[in-house]
PDB file of N, CA and C in Angstrom:
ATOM      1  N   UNK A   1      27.770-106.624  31.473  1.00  0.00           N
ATOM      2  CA  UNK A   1      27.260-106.649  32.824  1.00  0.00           C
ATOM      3  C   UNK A   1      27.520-105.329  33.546  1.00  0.00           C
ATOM      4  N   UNK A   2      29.011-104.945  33.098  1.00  0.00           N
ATOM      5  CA  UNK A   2      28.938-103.465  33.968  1.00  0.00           C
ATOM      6  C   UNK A   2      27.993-102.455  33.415  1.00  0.00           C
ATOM      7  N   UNK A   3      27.339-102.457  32.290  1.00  0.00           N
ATOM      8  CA  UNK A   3      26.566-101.201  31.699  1.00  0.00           C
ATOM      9  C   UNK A   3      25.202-101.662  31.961  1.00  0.00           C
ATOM     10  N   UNK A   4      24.906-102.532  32.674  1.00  0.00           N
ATOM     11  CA  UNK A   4      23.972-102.918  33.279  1.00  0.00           C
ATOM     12  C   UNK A   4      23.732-102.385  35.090  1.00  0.00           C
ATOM     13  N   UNK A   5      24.940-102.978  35.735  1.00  0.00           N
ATOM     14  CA  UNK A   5      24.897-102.167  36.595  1.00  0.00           C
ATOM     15  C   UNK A   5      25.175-100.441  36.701  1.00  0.00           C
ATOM     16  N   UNK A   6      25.581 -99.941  35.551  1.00  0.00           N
ATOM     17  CA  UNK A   6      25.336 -98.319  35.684  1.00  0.00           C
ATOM     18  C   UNK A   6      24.086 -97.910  35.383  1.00  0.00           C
ATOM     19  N   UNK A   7      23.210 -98.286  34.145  1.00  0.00           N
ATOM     20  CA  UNK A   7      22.178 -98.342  33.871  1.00  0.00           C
ATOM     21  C   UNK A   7      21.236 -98.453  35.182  1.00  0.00           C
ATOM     22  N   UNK A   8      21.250 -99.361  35.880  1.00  0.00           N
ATOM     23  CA  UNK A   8      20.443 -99.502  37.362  1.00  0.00           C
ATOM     24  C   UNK A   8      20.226 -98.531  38.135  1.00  0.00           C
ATOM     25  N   UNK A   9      21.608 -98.211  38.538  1.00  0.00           N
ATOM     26  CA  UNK A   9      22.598 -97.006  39.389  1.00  0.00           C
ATOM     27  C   UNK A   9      21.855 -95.949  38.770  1.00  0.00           C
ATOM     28  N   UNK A  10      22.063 -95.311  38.021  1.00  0.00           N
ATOM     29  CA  UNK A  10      21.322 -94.276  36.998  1.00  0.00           C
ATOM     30  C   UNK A  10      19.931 -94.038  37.644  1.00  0.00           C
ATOM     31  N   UNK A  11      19.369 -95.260  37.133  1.00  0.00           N
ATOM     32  CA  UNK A  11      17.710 -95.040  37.006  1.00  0.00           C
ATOM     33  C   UNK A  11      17.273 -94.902  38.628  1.00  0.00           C
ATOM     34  N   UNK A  12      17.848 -95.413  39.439  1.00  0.00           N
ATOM     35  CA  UNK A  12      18.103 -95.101  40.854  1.00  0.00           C
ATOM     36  C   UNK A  12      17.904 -94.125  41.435  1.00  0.00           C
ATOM     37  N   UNK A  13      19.306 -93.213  41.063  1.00  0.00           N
ATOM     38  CA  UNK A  13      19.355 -92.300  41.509  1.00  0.00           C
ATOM     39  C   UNK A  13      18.570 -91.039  41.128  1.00  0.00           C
ATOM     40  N   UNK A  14      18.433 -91.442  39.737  1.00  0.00           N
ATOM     41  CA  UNK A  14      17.545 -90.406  39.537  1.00  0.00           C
ATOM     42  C   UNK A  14      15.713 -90.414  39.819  1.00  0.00           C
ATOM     43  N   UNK A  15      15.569 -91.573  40.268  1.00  0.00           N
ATOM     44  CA  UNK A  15      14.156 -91.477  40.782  1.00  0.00           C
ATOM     45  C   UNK A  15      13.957 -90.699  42.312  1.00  0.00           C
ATOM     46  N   UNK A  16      15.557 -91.477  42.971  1.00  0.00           N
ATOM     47  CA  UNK A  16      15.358 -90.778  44.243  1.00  0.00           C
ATOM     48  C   UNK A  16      15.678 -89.243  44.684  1.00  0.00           C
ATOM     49  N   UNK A  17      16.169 -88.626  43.167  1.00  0.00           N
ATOM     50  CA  UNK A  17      16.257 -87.017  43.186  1.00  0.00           C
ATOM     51  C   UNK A  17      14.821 -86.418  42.723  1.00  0.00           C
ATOM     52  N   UNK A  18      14.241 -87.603  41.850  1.00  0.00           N
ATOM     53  CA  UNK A  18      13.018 -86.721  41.632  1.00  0.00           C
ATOM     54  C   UNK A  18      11.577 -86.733  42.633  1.00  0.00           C
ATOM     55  N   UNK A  19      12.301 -87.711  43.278  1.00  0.00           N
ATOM     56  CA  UNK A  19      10.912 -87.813  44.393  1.00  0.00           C
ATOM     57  C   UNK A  19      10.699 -87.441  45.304  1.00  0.00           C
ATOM     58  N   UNK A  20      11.990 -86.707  45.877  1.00  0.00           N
ATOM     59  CA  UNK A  20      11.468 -85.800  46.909  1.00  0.00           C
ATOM     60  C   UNK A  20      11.569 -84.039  46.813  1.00  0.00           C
ATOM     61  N   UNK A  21      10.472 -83.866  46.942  1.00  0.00           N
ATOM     62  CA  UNK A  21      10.255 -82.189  46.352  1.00  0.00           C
ATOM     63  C   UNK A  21       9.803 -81.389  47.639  1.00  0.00           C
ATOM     64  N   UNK A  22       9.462 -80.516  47.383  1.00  0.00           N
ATOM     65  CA  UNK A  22       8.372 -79.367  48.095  1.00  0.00           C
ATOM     66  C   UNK A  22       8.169 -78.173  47.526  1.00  0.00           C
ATOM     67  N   UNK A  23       7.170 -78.185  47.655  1.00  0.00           N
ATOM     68  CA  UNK A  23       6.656 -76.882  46.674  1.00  0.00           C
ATOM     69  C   UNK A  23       5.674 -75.606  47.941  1.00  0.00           C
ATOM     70  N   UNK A  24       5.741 -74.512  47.842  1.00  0.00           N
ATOM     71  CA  UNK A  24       4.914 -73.375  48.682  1.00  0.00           C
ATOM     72  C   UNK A  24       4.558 -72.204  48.003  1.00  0.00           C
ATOM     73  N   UNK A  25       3.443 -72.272  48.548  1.00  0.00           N
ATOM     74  CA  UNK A  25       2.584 -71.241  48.055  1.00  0.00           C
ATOM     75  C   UNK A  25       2.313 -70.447  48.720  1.00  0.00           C
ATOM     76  N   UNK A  26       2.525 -69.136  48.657  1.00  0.00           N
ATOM     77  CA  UNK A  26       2.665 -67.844  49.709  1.00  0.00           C
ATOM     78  C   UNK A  26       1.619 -66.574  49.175  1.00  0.00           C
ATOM     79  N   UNK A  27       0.494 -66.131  49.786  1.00  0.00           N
ATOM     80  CA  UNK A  27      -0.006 -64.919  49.370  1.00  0.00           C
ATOM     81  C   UNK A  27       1.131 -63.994  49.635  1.00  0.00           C
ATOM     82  N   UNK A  28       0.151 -62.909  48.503  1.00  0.00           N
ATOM     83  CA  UNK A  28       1.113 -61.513  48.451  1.00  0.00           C
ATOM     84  C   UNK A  28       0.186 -60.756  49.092  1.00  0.00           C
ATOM     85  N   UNK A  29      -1.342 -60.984  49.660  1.00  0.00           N
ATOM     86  CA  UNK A  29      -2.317 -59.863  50.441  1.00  0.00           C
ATOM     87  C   UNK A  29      -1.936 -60.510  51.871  1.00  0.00           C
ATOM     88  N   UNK A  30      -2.107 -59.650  52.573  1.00  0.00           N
ATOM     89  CA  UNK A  30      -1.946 -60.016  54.410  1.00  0.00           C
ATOM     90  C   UNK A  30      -0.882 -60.055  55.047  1.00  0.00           C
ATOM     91  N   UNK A  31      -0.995 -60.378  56.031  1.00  0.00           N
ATOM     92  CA  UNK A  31       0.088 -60.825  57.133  1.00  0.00           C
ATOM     93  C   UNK A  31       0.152 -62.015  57.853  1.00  0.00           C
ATOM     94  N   UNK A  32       1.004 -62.896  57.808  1.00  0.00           N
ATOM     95  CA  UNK A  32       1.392 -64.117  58.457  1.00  0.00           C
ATOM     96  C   UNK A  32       0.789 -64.098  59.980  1.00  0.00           C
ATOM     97  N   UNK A  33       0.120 -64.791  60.461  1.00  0.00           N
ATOM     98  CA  UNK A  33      -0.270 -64.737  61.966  1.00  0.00           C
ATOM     99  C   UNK A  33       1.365 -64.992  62.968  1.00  0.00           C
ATOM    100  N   UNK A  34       1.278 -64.205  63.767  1.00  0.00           N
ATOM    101  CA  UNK A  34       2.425 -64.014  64.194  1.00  0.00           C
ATOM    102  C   UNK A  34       2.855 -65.301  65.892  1.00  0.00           C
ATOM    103  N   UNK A  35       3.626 -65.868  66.223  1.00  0.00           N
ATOM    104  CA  UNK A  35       3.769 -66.357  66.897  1.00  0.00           C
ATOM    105  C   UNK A  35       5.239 -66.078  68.035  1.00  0.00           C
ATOM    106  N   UNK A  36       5.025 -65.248  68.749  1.00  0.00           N
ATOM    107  CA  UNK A  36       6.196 -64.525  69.362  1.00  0.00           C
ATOM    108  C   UNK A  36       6.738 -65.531  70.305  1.00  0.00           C
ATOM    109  N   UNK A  37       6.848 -66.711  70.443  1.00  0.00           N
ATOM    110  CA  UNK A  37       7.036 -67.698  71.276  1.00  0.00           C
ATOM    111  C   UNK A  37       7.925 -69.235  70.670  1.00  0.00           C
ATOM    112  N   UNK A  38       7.851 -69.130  69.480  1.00  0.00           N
ATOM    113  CA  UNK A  38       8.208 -69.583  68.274  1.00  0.00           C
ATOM    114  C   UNK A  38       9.661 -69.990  68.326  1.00  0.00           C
ATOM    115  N   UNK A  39      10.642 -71.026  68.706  1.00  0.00           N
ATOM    116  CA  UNK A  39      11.795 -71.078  68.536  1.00  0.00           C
ATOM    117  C   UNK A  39      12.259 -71.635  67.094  1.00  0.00           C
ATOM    118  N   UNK A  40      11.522 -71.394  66.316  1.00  0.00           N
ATOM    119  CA  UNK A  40      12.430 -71.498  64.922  1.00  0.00           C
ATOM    120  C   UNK A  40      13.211 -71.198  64.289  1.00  0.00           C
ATOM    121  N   UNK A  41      14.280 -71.392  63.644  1.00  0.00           N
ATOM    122  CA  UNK A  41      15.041 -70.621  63.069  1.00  0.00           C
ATOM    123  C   UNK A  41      15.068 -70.618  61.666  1.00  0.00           C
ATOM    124  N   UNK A  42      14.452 -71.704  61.038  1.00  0.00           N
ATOM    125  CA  UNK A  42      13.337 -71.377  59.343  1.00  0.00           C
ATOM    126  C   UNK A  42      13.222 -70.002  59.053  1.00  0.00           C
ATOM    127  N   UNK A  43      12.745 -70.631  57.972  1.00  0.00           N
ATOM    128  CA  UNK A  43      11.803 -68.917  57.461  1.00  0.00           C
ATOM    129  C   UNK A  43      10.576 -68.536  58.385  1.00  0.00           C
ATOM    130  N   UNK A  44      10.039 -69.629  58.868  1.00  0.00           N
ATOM    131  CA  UNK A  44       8.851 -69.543  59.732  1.00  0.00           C
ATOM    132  C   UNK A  44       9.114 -69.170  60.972  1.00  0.00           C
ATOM    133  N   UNK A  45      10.307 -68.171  60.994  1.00  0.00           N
ATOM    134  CA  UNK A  45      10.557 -67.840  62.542  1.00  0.00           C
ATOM    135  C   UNK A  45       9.316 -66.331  62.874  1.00  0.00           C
ATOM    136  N   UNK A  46       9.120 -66.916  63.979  1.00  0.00           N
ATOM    137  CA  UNK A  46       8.138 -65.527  64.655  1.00  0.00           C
ATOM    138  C   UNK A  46       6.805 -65.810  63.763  1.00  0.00           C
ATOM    139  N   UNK A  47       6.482 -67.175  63.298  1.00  0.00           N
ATOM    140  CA  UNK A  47       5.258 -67.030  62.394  1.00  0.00           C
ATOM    141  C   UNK A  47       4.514 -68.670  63.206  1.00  0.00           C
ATOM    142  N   UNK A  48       3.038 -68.526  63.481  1.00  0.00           N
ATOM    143  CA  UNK A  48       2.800 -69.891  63.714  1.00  0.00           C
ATOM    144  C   UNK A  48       2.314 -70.408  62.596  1.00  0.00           C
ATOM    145  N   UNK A  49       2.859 -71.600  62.938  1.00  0.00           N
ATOM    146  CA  UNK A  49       2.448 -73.023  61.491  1.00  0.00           C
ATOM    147  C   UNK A  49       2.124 -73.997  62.777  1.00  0.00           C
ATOM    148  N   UNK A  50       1.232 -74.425  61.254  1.00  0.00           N
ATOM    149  CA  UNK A  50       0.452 -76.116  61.919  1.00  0.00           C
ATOM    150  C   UNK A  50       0.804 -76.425  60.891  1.00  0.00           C
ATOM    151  N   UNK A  51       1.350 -77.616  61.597  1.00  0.00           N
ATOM    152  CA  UNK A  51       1.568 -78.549  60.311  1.00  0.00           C
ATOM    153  C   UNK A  51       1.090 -79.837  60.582  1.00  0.00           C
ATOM    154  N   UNK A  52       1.547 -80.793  59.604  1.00  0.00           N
ATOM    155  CA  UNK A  52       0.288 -81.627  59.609  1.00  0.00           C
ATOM    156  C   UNK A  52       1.333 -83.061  58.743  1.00  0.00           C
ATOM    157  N   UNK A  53       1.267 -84.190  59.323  1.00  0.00           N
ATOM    158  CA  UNK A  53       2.262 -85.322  58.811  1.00  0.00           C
ATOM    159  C   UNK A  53       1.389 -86.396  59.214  1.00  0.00           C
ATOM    160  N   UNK A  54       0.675 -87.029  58.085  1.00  0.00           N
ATOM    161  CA  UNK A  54      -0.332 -88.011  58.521  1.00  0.00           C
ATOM    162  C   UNK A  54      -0.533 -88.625  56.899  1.00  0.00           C
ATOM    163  N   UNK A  55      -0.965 -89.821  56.803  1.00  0.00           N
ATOM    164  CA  UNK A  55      -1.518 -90.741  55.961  1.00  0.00           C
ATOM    165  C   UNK A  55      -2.531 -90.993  55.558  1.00  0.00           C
ATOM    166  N   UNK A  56      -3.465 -90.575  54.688  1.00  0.00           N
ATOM    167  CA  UNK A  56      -4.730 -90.484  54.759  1.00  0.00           C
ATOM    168  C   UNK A  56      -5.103 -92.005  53.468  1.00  0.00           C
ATOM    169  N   UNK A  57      -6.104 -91.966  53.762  1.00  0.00           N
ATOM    170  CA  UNK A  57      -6.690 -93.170  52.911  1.00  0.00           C
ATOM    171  C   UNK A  57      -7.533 -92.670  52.283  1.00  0.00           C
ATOM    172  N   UNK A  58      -7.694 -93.367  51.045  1.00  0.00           N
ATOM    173  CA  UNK A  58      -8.569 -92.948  50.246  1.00  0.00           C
ATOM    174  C   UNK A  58      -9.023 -94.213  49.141  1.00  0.00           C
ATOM    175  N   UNK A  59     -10.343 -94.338  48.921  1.00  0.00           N
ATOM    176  CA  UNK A  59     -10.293 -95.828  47.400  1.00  0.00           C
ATOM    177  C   UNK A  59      -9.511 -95.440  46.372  1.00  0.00           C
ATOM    178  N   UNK A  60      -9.644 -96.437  45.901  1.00  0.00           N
ATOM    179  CA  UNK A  60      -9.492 -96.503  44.482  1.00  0.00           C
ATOM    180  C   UNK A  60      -9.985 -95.599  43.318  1.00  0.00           C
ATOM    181  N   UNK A  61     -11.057 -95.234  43.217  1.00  0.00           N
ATOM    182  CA  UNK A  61     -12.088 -94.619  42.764  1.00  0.00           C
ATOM    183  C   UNK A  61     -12.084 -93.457  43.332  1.00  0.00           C
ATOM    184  N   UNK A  62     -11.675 -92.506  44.115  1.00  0.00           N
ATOM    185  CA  UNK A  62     -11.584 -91.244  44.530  1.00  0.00           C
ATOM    186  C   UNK A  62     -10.523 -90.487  44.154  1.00  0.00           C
ATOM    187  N   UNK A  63     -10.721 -89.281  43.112  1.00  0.00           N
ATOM    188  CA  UNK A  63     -10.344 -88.517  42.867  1.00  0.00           C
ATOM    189  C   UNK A  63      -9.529 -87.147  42.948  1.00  0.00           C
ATOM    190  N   UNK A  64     -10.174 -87.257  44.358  1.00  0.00           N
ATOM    191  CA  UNK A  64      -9.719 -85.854  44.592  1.00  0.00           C
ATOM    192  C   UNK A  64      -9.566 -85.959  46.615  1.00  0.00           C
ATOM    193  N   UNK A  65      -8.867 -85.337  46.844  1.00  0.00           N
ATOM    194  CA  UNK A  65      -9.239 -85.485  49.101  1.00  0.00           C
ATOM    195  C   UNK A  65      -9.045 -83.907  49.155  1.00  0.00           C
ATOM    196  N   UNK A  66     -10.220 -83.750  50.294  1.00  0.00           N
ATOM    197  CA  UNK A  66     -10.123 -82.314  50.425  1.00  0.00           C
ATOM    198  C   UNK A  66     -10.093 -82.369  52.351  1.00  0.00           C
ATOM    199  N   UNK A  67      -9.257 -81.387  52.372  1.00  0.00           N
ATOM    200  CA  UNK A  67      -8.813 -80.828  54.376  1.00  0.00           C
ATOM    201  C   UNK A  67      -9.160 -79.318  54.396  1.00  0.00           C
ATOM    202  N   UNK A  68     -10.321 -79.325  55.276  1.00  0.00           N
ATOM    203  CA  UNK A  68     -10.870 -78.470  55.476  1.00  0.00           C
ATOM    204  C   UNK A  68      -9.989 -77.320  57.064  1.00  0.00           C
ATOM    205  N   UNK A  69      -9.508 -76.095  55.979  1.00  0.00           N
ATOM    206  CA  UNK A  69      -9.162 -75.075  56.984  1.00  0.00           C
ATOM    207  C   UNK A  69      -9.795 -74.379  58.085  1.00  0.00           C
ATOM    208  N   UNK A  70     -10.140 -74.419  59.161  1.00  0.00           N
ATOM    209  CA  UNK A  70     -11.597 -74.054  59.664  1.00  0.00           C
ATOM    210  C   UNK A  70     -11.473 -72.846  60.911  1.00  0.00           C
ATOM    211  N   UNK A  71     -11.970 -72.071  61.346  1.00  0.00           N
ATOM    212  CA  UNK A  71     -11.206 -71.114  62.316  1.00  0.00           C
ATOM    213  C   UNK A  71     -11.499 -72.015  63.321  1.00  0.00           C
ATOM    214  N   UNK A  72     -10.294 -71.856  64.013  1.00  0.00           N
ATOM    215  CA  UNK A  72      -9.749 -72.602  65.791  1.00  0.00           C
ATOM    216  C   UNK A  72      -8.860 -71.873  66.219  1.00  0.00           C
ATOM    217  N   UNK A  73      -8.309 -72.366  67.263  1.00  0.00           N
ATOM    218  CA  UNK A  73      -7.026 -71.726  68.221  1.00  0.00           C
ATOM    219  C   UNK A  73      -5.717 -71.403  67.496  1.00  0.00           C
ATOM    220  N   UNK A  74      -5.422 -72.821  66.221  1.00  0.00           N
ATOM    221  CA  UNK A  74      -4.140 -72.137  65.601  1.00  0.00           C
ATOM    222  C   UNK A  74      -4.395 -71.321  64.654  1.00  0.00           C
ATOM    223  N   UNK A  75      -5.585 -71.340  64.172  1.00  0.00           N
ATOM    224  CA  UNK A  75      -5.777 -70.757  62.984  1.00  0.00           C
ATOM    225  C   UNK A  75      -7.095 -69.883  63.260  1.00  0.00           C
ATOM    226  N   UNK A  76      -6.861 -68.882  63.873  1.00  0.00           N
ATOM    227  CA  UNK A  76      -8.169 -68.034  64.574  1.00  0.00           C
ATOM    228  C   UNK A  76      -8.592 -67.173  62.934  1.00  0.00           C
ATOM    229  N   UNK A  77      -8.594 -66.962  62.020  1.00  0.00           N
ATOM    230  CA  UNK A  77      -9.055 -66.522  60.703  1.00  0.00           C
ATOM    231  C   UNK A  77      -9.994 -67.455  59.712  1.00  0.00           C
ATOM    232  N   UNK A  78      -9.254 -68.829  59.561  1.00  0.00           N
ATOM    233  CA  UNK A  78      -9.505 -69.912  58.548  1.00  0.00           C
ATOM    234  C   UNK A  78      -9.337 -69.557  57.576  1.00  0.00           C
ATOM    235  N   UNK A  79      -7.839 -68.484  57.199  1.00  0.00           N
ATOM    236  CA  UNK A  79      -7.438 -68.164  56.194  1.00  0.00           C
ATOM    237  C   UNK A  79      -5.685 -68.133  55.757  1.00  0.00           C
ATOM    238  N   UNK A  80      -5.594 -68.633  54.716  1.00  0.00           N
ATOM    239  CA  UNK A  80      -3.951 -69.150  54.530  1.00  0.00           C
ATOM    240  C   UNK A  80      -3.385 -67.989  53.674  1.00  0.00           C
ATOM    241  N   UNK A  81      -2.349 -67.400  54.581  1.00  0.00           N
ATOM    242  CA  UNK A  81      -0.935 -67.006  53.804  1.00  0.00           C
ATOM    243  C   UNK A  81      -0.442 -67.828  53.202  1.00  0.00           C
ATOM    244  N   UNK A  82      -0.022 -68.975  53.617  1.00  0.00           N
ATOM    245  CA  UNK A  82       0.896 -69.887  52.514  1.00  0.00           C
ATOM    246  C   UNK A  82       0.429 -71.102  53.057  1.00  0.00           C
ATOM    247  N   UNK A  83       1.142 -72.111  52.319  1.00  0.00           N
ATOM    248  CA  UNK A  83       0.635 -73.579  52.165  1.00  0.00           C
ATOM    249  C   UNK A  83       2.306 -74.111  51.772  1.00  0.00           C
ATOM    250  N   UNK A  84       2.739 -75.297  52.294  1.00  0.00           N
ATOM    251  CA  UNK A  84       4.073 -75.324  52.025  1.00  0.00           C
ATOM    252  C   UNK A  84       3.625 -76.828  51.548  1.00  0.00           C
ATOM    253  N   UNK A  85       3.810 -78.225  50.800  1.00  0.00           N
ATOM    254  CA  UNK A  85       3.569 -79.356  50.101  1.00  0.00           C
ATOM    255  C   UNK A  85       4.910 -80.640  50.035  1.00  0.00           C
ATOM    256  N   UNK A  86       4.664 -80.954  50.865  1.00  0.00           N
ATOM    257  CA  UNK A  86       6.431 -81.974  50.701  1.00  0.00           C
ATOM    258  C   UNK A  86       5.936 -82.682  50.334  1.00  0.00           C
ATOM    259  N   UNK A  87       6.819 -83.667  49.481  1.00  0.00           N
ATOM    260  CA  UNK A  87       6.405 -85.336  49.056  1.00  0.00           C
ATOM    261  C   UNK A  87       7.747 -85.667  48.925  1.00  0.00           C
ATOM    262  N   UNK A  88       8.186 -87.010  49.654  1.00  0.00           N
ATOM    263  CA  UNK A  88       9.376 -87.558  49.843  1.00  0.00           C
ATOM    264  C   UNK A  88       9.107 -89.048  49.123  1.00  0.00           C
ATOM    265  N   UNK A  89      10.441 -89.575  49.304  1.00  0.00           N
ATOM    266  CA  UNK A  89      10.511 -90.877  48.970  1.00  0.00           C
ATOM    267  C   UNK A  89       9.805 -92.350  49.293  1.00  0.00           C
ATOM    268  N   UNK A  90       9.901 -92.102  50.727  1.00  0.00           N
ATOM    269  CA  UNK A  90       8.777 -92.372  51.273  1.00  0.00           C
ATOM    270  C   UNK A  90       7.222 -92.345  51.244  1.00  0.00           C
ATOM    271  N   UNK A  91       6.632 -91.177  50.615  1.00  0.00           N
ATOM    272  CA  UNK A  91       5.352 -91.128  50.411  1.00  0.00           C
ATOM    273  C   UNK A  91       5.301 -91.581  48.941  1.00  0.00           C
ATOM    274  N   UNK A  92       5.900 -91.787  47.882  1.00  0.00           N
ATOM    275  CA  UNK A  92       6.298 -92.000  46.619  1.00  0.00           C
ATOM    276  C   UNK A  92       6.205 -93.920  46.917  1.00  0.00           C
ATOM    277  N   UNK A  93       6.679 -94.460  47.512  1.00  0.00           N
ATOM    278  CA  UNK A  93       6.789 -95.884  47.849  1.00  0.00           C
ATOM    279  C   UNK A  93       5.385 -96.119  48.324  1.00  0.00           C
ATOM    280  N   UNK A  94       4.812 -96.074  49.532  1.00  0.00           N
ATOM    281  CA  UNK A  94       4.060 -95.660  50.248  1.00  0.00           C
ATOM    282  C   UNK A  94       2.480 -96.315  49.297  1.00  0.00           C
ATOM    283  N   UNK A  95       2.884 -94.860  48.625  1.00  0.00           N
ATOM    284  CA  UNK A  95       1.543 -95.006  47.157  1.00  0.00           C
ATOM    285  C   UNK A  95       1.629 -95.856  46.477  1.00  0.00           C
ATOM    286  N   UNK A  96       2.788 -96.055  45.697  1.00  0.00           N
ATOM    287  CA  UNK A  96       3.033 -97.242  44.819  1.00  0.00           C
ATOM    288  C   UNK A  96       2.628 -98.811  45.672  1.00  0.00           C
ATOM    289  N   UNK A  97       3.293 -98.715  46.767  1.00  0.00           N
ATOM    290  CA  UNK A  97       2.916-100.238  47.012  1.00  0.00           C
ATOM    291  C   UNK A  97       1.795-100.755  47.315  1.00  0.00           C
ATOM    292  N   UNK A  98       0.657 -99.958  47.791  1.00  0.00           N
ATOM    293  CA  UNK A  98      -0.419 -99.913  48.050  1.00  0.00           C
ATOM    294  C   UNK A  98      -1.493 -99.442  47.104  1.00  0.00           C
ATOM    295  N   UNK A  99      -0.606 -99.304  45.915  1.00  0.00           N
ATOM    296  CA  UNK A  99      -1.533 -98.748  44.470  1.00  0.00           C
ATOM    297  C   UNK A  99      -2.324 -97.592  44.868  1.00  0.00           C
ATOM    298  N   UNK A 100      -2.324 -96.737  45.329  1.00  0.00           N
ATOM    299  CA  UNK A 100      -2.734 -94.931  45.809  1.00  0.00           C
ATOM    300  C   UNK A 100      -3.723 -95.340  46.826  1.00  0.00           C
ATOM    301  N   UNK A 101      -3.996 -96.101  47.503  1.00  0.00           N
ATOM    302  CA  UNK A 101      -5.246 -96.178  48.478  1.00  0.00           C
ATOM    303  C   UNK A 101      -4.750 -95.581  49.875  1.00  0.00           C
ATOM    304  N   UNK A 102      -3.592 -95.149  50.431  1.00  0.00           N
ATOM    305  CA  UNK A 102      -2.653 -94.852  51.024  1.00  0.00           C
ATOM    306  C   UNK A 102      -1.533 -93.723  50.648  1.00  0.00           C
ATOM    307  N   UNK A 103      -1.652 -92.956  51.253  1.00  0.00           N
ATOM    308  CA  UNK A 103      -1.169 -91.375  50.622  1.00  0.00           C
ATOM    309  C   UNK A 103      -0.458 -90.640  51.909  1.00  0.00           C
ATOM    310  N   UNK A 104       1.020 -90.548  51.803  1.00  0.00           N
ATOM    311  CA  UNK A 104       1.810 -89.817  52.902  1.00  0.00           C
ATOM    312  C   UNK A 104       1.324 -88.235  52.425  1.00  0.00           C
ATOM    313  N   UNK A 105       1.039 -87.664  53.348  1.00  0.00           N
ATOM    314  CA  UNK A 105       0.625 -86.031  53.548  1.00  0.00           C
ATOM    315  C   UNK A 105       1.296 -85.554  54.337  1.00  0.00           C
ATOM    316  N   UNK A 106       2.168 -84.855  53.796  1.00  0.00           N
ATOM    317  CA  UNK A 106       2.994 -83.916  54.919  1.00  0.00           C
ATOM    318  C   UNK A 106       2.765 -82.319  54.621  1.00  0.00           C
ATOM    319  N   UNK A 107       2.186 -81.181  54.816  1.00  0.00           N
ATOM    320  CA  UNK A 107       1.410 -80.177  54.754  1.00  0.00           C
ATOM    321  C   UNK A 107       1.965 -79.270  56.459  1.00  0.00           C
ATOM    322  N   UNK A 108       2.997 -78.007  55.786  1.00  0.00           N
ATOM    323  CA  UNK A 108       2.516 -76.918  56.754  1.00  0.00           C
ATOM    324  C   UNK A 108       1.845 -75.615  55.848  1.00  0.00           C
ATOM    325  N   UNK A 109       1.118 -75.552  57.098  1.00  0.00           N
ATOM    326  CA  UNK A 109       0.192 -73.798  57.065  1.00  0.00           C
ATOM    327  C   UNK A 109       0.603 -72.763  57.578  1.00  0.00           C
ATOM    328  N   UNK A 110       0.250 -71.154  57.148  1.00  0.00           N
ATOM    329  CA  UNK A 110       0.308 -70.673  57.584  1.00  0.00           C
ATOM    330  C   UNK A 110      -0.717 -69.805  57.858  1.00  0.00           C
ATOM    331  N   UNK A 111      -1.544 -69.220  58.804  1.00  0.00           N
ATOM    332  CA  UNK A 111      -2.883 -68.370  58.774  1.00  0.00           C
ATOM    333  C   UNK A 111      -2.303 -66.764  58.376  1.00  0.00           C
ATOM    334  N   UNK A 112      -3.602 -66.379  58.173  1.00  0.00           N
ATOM    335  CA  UNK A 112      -3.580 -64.490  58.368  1.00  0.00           C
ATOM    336  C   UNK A 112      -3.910 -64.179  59.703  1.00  0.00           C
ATOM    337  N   UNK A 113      -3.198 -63.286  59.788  1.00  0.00           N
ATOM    338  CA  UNK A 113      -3.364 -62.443  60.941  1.00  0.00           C
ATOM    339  C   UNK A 113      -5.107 -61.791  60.781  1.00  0.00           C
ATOM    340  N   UNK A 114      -5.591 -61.409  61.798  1.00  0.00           N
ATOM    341  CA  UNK A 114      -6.752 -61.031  62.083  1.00  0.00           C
ATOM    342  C   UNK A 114      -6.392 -59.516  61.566  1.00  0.00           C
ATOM    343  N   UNK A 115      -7.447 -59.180  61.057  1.00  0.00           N
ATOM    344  CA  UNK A 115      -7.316 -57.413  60.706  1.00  0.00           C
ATOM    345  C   UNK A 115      -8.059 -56.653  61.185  1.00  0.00           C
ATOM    346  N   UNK A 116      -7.886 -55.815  62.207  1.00  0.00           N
ATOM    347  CA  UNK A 116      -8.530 -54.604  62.802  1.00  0.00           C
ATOM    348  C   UNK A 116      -8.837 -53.737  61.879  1.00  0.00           C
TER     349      UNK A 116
END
């Protein structure tokens, strides 16, 4: 019975180390759009990000979801320096219990600066 409960413990813990990640993707051309107003103390200090923490739905049968970058106020270019990708434990549950029709998205951006 006790190598049962370690066995458990185990498989546990190690799901809940592997499920929450983040991964970013950073160009090496440009410059970060700059945000001088910015109280961050991240890496993203003096840089504006939008970020983005929402649930999107999708069938069964859909493959792929696409979020369209588009020029606006935060993003006066519609072009990304980096892309940062979290997936937590939470969005890992989330999917599973709802068999993927339901998808935690947590997504920050970063634009290019405009080039004179």
């Amino acid at each position: 019975m006790k190598n049962v409960k370690k066995y458990t413990l185990l498989i546990v813990f190690s799901i809940l180390l592997s499920s929450c990640y983040s991964v970013r993707v950073v160009s090496t051309k440009g410059t970060p759009q700059p945000d001088p107003f910015s109280e961050r103390k991240d890496k993203y200090r003096n840089i504006q990000v939008v970020e983005i923490d929402t649930v999107i739905k999708v069938n069964v049968i859909t493959k792929s979801f696409d979020y369209l970058i588009k020029e606006n106020k935060l993003c006066k270019t519609g072009k990304l320096h980096s892309v940062e990708y979290r997936s937590t434990l939470g969005g890992v549950l989330l999917s599973a219990i709802t068999f993927g029709t339901r998808r935690k998205m947590k997504v920050k951006y970063v634009c290019m600066k405009k080039e004179r």
